[in-house]
N, C-alpha and C. Protein backbone atom coordinates (compact mmCIF):
# COMPACT_ATOMS: atom_id res chain seq x y z
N UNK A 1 24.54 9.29 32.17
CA UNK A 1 25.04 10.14 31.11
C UNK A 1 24.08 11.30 30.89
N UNK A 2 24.21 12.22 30.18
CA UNK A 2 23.76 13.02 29.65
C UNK A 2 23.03 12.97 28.41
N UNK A 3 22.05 13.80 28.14
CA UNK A 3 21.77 13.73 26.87
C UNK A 3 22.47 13.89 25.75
N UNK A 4 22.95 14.98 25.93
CA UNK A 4 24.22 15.52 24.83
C UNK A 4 25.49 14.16 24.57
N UNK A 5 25.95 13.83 25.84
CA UNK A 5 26.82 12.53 25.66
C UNK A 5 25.80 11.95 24.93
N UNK A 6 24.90 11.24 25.61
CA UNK A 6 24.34 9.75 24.90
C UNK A 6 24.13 10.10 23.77
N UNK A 7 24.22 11.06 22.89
CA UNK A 7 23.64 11.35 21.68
C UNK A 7 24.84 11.34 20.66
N UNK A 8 25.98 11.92 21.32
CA UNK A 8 27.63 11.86 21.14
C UNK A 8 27.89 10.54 20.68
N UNK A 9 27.62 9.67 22.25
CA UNK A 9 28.24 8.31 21.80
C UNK A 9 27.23 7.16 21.12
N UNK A 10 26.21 7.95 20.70
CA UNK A 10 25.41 7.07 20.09
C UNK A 10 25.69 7.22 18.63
N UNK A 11 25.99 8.19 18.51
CA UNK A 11 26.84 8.52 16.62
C UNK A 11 28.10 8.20 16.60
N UNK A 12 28.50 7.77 17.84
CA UNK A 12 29.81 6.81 17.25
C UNK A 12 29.84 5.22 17.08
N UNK A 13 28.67 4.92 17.96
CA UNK A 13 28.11 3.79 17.40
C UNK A 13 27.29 3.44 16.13
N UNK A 14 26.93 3.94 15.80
CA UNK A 14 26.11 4.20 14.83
C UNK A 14 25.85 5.36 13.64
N UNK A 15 26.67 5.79 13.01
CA UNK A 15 26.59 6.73 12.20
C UNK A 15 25.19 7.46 11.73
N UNK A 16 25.08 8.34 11.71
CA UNK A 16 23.80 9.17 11.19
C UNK A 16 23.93 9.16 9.84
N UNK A 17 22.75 8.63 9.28
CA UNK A 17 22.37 8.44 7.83
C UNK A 17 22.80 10.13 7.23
N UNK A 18 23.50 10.14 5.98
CA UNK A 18 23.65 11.24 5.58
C UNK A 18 22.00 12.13 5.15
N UNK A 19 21.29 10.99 4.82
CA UNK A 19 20.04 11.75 4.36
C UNK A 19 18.85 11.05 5.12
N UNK A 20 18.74 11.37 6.76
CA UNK A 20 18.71 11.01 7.58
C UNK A 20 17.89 12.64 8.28
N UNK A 21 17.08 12.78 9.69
CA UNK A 21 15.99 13.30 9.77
C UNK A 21 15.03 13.23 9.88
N UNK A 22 13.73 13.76 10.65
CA UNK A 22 12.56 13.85 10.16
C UNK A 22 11.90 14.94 10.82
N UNK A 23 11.40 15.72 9.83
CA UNK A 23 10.50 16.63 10.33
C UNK A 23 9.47 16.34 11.01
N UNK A 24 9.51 16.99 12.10
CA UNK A 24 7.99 16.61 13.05
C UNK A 24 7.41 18.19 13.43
N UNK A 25 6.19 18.32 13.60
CA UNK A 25 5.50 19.58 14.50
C UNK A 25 5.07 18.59 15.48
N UNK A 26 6.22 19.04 16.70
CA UNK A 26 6.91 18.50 17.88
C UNK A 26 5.06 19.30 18.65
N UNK A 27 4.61 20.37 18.76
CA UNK A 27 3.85 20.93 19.26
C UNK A 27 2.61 20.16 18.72
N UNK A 28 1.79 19.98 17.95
CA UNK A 28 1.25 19.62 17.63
C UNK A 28 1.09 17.62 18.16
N UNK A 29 1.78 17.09 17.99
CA UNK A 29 2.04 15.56 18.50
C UNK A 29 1.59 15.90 20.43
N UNK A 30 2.71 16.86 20.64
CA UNK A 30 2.43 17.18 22.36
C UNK A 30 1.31 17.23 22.54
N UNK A 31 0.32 18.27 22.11
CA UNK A 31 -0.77 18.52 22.28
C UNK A 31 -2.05 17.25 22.04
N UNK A 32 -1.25 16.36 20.81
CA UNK A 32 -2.49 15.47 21.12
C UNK A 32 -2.65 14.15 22.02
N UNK A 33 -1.26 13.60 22.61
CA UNK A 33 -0.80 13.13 23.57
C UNK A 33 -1.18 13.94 25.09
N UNK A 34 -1.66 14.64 25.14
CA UNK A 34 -1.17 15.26 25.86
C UNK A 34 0.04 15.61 26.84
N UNK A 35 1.09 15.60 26.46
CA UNK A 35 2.39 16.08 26.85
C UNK A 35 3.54 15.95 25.86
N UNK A 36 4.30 16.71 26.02
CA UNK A 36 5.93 16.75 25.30
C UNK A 36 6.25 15.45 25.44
N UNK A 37 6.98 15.20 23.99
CA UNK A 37 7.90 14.12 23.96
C UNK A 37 9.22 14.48 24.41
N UNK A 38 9.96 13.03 25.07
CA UNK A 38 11.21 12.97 25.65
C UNK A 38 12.40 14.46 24.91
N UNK A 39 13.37 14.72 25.29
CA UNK A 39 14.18 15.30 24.29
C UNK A 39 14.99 14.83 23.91
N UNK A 40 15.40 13.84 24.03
CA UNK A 40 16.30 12.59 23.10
C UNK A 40 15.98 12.19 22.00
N UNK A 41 14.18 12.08 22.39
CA UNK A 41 13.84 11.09 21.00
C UNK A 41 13.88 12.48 20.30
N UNK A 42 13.26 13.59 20.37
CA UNK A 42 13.41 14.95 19.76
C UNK A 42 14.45 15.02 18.73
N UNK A 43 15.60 14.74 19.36
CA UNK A 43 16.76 15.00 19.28
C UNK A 43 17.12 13.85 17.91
N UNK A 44 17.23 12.61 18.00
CA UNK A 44 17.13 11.21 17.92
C UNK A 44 16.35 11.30 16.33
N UNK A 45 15.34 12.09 16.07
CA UNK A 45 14.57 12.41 15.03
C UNK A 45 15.56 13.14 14.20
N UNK A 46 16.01 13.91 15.15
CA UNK A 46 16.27 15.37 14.00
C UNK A 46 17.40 15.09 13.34
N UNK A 47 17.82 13.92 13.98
CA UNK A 47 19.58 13.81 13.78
C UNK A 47 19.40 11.92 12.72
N UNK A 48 18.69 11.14 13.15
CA UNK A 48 18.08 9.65 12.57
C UNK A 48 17.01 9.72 11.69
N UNK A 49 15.95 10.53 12.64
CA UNK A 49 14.54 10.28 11.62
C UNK A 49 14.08 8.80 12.12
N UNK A 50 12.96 8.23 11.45
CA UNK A 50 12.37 7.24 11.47
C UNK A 50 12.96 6.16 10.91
N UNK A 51 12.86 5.11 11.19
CA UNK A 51 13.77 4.15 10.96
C UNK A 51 13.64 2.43 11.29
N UNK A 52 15.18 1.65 10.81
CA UNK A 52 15.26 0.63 11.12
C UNK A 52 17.22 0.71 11.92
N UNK A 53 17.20 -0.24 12.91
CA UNK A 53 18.66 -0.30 13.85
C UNK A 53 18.70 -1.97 13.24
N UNK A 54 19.94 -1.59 12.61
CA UNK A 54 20.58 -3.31 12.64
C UNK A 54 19.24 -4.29 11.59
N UNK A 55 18.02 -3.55 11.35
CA UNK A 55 17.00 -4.26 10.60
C UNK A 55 16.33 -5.02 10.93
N UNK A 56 16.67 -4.34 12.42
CA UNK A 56 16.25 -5.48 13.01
C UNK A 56 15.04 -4.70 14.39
N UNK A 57 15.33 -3.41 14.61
CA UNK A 57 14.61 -2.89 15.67
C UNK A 57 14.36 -1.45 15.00
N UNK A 58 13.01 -1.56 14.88
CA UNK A 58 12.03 -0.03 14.16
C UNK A 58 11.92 0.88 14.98
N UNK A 59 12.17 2.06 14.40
CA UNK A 59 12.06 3.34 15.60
C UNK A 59 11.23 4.01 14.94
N UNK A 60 9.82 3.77 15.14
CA UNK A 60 8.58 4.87 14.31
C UNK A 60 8.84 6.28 14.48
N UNK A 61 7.92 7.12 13.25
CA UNK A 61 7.91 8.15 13.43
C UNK A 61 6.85 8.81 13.94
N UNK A 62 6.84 9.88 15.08
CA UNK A 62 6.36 10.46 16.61
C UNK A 62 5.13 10.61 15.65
N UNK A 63 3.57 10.70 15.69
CA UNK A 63 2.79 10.67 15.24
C UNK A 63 0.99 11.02 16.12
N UNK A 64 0.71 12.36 15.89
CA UNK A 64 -0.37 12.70 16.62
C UNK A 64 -1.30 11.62 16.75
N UNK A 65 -1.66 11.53 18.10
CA UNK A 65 -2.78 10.36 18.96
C UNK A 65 -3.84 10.73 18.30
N UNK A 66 -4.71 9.79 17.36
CA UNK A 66 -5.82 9.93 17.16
C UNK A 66 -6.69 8.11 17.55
N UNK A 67 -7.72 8.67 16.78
CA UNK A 67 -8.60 7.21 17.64
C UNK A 67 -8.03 6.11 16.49
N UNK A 68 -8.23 4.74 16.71
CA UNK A 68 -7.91 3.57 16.66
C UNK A 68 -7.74 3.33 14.73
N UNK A 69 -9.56 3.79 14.62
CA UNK A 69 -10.04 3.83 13.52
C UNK A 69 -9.09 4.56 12.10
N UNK A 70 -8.80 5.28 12.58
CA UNK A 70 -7.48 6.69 12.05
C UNK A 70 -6.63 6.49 11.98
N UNK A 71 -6.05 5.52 13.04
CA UNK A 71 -4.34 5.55 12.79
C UNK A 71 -3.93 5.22 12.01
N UNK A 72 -2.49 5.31 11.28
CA UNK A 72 -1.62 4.89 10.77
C UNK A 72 -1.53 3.26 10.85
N UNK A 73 -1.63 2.14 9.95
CA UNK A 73 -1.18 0.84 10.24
C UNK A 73 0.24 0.57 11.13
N UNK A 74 0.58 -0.02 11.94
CA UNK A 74 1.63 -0.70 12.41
C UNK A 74 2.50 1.05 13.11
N UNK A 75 1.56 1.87 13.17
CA UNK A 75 2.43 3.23 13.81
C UNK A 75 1.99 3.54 15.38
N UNK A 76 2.93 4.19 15.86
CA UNK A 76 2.93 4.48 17.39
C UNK A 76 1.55 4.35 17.62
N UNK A 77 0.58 4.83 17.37
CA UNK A 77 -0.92 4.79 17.91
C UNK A 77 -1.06 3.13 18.20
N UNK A 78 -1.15 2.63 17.23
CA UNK A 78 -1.88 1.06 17.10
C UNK A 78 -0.61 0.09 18.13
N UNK A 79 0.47 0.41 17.73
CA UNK A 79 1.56 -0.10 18.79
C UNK A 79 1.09 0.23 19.87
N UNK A 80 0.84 1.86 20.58
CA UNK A 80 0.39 2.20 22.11
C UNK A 80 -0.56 1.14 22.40
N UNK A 81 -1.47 1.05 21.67
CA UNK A 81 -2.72 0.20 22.13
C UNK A 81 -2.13 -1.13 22.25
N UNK A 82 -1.71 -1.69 21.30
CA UNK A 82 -1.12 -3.30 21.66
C UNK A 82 -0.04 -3.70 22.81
N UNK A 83 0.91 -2.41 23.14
CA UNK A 83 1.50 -2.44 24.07
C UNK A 83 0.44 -2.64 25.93
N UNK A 84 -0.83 -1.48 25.38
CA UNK A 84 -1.97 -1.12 26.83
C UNK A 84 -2.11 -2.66 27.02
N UNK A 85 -2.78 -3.29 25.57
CA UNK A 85 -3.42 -4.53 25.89
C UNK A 85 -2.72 -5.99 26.31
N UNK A 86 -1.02 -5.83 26.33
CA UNK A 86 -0.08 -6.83 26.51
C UNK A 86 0.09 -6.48 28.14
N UNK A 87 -0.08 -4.92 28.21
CA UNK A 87 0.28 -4.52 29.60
C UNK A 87 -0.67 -5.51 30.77
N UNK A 88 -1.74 -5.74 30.26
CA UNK A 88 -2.90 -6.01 31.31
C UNK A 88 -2.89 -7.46 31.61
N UNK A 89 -2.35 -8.47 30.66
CA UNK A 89 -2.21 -9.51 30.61
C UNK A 89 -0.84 -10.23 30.21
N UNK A 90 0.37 -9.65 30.60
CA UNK A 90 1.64 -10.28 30.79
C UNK A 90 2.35 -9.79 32.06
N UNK A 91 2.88 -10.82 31.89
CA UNK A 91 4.29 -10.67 33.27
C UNK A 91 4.94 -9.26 33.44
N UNK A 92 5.77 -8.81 34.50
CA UNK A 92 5.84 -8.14 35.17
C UNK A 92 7.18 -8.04 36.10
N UNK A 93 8.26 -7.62 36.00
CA UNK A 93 9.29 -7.45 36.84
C UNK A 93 8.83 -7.06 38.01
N UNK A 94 9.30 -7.28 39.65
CA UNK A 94 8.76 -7.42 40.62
C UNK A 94 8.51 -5.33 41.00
N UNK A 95 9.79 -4.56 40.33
CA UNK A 95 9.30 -3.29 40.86
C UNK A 95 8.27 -2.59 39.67
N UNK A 96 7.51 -3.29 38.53
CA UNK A 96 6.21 -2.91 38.26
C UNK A 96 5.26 -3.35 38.35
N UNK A 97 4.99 -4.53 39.53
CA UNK A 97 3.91 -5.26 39.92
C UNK A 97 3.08 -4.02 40.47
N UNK A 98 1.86 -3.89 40.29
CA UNK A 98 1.13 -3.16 41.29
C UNK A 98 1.15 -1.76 40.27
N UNK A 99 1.46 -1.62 38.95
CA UNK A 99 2.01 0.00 38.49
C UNK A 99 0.86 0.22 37.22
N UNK A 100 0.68 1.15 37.16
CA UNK A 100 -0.14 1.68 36.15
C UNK A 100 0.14 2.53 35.11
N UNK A 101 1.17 2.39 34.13
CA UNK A 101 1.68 3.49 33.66
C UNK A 101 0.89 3.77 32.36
N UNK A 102 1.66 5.33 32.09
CA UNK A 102 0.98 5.58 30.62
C UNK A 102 1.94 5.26 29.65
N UNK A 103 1.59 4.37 28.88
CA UNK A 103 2.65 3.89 28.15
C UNK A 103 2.50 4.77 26.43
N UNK A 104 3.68 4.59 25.83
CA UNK A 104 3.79 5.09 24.62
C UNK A 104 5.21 4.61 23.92
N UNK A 105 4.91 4.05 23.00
CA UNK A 105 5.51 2.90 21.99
C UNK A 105 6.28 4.08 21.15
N UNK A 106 7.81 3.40 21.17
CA UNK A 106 8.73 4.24 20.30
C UNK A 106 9.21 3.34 19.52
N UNK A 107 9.31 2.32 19.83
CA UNK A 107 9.90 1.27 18.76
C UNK A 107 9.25 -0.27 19.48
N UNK A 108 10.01 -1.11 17.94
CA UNK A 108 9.37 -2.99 17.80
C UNK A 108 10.09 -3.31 17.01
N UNK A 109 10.71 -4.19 17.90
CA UNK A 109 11.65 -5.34 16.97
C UNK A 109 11.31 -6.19 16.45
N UNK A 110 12.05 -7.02 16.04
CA UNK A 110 11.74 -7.76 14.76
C UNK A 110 11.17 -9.28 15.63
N UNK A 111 11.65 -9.23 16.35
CA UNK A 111 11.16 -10.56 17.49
C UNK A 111 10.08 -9.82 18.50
N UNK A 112 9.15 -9.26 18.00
CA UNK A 112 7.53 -8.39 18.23
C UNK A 112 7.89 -7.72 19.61
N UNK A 113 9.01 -7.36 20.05
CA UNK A 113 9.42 -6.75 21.39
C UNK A 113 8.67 -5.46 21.27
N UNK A 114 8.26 -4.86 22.50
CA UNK A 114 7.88 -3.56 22.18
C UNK A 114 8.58 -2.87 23.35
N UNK A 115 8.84 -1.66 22.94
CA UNK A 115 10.06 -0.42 23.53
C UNK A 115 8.88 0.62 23.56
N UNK A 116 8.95 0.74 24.70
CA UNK A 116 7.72 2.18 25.55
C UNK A 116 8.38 3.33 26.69
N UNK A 117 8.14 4.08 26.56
CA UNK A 117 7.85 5.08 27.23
C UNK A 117 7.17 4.54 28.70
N UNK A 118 7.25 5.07 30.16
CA UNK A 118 6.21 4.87 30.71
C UNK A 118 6.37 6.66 31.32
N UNK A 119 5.25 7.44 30.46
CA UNK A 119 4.95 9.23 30.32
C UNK A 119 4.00 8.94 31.56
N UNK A 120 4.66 8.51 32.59
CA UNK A 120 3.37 8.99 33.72
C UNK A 120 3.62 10.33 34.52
N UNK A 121 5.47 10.39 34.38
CA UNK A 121 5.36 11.57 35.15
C UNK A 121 5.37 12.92 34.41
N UNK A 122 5.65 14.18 34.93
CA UNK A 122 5.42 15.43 34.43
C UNK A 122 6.58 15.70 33.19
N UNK A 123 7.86 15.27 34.21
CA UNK A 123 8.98 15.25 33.04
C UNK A 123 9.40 14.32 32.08
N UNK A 124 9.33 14.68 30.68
CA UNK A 124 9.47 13.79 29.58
C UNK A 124 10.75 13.48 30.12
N UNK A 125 12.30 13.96 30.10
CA UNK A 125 13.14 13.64 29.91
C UNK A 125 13.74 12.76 30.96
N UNK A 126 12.94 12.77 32.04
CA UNK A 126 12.71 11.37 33.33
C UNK A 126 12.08 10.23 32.99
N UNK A 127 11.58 10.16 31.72
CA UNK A 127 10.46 9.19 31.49
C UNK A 127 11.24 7.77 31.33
N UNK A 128 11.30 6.74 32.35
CA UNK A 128 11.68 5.05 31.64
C UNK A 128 11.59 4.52 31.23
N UNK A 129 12.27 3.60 30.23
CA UNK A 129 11.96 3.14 28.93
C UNK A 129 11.61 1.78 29.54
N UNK A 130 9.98 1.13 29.04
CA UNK A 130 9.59 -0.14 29.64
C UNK A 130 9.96 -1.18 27.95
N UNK A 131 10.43 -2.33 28.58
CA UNK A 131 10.56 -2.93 27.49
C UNK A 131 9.53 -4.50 27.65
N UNK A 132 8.68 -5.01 26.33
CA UNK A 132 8.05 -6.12 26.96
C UNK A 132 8.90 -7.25 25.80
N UNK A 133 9.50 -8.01 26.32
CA UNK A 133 10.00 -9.08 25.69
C UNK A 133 9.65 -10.52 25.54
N UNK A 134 8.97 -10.10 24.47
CA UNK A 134 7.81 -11.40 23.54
C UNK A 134 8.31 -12.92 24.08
N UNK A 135 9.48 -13.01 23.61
CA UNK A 135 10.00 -14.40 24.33
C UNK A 135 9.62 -15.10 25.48
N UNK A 136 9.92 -13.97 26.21
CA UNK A 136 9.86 -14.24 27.65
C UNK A 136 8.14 -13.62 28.53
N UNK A 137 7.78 -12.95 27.38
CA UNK A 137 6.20 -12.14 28.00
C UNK A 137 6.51 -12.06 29.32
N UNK A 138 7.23 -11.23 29.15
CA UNK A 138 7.76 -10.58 30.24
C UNK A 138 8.02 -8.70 29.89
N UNK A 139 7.25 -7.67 30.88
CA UNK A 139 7.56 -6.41 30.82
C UNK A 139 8.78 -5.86 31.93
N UNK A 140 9.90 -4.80 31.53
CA UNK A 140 10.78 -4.63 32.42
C UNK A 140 11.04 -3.16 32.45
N UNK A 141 11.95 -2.83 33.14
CA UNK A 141 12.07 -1.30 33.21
C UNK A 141 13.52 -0.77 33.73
N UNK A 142 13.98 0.17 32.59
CA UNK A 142 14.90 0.94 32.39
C UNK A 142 15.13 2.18 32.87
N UNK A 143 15.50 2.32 33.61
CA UNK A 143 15.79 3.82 34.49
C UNK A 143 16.67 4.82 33.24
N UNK A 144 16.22 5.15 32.02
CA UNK A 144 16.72 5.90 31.21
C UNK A 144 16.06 6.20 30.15
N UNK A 145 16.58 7.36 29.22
CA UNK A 145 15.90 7.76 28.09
C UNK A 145 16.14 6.66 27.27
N UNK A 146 15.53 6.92 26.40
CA UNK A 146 15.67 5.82 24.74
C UNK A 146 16.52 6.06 24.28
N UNK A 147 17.80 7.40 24.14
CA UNK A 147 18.46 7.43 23.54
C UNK A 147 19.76 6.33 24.22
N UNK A 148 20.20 6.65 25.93
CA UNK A 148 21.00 5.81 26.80
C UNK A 148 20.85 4.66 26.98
N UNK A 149 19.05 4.00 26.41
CA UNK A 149 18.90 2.65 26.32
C UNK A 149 19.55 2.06 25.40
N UNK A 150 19.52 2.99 23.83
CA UNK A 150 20.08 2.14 22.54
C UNK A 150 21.94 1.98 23.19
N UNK A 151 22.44 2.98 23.80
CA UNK A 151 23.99 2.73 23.78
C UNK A 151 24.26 1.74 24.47
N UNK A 152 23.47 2.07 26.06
CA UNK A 152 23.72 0.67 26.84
C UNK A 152 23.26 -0.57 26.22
N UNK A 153 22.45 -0.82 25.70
CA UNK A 153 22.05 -1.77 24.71
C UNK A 153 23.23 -2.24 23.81
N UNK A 154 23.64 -1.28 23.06
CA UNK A 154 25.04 -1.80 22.05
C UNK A 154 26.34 -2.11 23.39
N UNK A 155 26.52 -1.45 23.72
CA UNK A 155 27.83 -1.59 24.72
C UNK A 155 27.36 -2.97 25.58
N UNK A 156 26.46 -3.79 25.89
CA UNK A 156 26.12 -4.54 27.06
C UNK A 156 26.13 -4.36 28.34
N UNK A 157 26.03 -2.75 28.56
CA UNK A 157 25.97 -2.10 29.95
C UNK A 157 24.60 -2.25 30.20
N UNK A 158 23.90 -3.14 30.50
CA UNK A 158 22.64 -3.35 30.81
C UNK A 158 22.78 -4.75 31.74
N UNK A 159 22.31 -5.12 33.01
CA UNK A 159 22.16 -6.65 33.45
C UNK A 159 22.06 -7.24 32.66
N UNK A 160 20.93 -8.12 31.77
CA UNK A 160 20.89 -8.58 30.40
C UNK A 160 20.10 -8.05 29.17
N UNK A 161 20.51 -8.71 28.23
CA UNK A 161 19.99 -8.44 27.04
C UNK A 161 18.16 -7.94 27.16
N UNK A 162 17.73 -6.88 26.74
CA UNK A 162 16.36 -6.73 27.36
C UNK A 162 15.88 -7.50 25.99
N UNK A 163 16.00 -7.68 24.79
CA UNK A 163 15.38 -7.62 23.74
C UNK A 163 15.38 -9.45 23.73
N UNK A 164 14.44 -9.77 22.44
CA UNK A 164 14.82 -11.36 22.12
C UNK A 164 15.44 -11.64 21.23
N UNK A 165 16.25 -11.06 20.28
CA UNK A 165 17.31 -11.21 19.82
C UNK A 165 18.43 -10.55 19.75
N UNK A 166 19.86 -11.04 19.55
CA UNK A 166 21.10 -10.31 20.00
C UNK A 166 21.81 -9.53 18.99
N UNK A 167 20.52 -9.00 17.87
CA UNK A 167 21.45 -8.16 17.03
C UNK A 167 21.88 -6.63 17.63
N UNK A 168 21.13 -6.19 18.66
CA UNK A 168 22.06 -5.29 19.14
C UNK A 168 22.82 -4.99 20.66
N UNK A 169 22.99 -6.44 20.93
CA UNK A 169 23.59 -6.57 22.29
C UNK A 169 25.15 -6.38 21.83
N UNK A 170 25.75 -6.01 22.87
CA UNK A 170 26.84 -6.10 22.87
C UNK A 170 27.88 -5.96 21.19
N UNK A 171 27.47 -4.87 20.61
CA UNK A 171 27.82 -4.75 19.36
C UNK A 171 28.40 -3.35 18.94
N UNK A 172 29.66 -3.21 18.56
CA UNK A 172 30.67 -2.04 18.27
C UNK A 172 30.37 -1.03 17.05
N UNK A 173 29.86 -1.55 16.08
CA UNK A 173 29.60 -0.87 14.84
C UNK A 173 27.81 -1.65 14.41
N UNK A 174 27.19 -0.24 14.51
CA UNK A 174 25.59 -0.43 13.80
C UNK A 174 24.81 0.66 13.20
N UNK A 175 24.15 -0.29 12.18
CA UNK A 175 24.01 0.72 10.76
C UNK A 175 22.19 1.07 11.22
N UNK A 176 21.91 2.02 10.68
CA UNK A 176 20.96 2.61 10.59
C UNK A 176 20.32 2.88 9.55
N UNK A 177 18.90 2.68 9.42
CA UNK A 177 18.38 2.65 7.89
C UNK A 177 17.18 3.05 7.87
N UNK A 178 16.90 4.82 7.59
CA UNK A 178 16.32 6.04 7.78
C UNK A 178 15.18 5.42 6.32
N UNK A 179 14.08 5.85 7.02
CA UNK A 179 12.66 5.62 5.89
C UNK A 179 11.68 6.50 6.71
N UNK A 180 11.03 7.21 5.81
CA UNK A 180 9.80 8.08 6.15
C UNK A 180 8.72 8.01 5.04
């Protein structure tokens, strides 16, 4: 799909909070990451904002990389790091055995799943969404943006369920619940 689709049919799954949004200085975050974020999640912000899916899966808000000490509690920074440190010592689907990616945490479900980015290559909007699923401590990988993950995710167009619980597998109508 497209971006523009997945973004289409992701508001028909899911309605956009009327007071819904979040302002980001998109430049500023780039710069301390060093690189642009995806344009979905861009997108995904401007149109959702920060949030909860179903109440069940958190979509933080994009937040300049600073050191450990600094961050935000329970925000993308401290997630990146817990994601690095799960990376080094859990399981592994057979085509990321051997892989080194740069990971970056967009969301965590409620069953401690974590939803990453792997920003190794140049283009954000190529970037695959790695998912590590607590249950199974097991990490896997999605040949798509975050925005085509949440639809295939609701629709069950995915092999299986990536997450450890099934509040948004295979599900027709889901609510969204915007907090900043």
């Amino acid at each position: 799909m497209s971006e523009l689709s997945d973004l289409d049919a992701l508001r028909r799954l899911m309605p956009p909070p009327t007071d819904g949004g979040t302002t980001v200085d998109w430049d500023a975050v780039a710069a301390s990451w060093g690189k642009p974020f995806p344009p979905d999640y861009q997108h995904f912000m401007e149109v959702y904002g920060a949030g909860a899916v179903q109440n069940y899966l958190s979509i933080g808000r994009p937040e300049p990389k600073v050191p450990l000490g600094r961050a935000p509690r329970d925000g993308m920074v401290i997630e990146t790091a817990n994601a690095e440190a799960d990376w080094e010592t859990e399981g592994k689907t057979p085509e990321l055995e051997d892989t080194s990616p740069a990971l970056i945490v967009w969301g965590v479900a409620a069953t401690a799943d974590m939803l990453c980015w792997d920003a190794s290559g140049d283009d954000p909007a190529k970037w695959p969404v790695l998912v590590y699923q607590r249950n199974d401590s097991l990490w896997s990988r999605y040949d798509c943006g975050m925005v085509e993950f949440l639809v295939r995710n609701f629709r069950a167009d995915l092999p299986e369920n990536p997450l450890g619980g099934t509040f948004l597998w295979d599900v027709s109508a889901v609510t969204f619940q915007p907090r900043d």
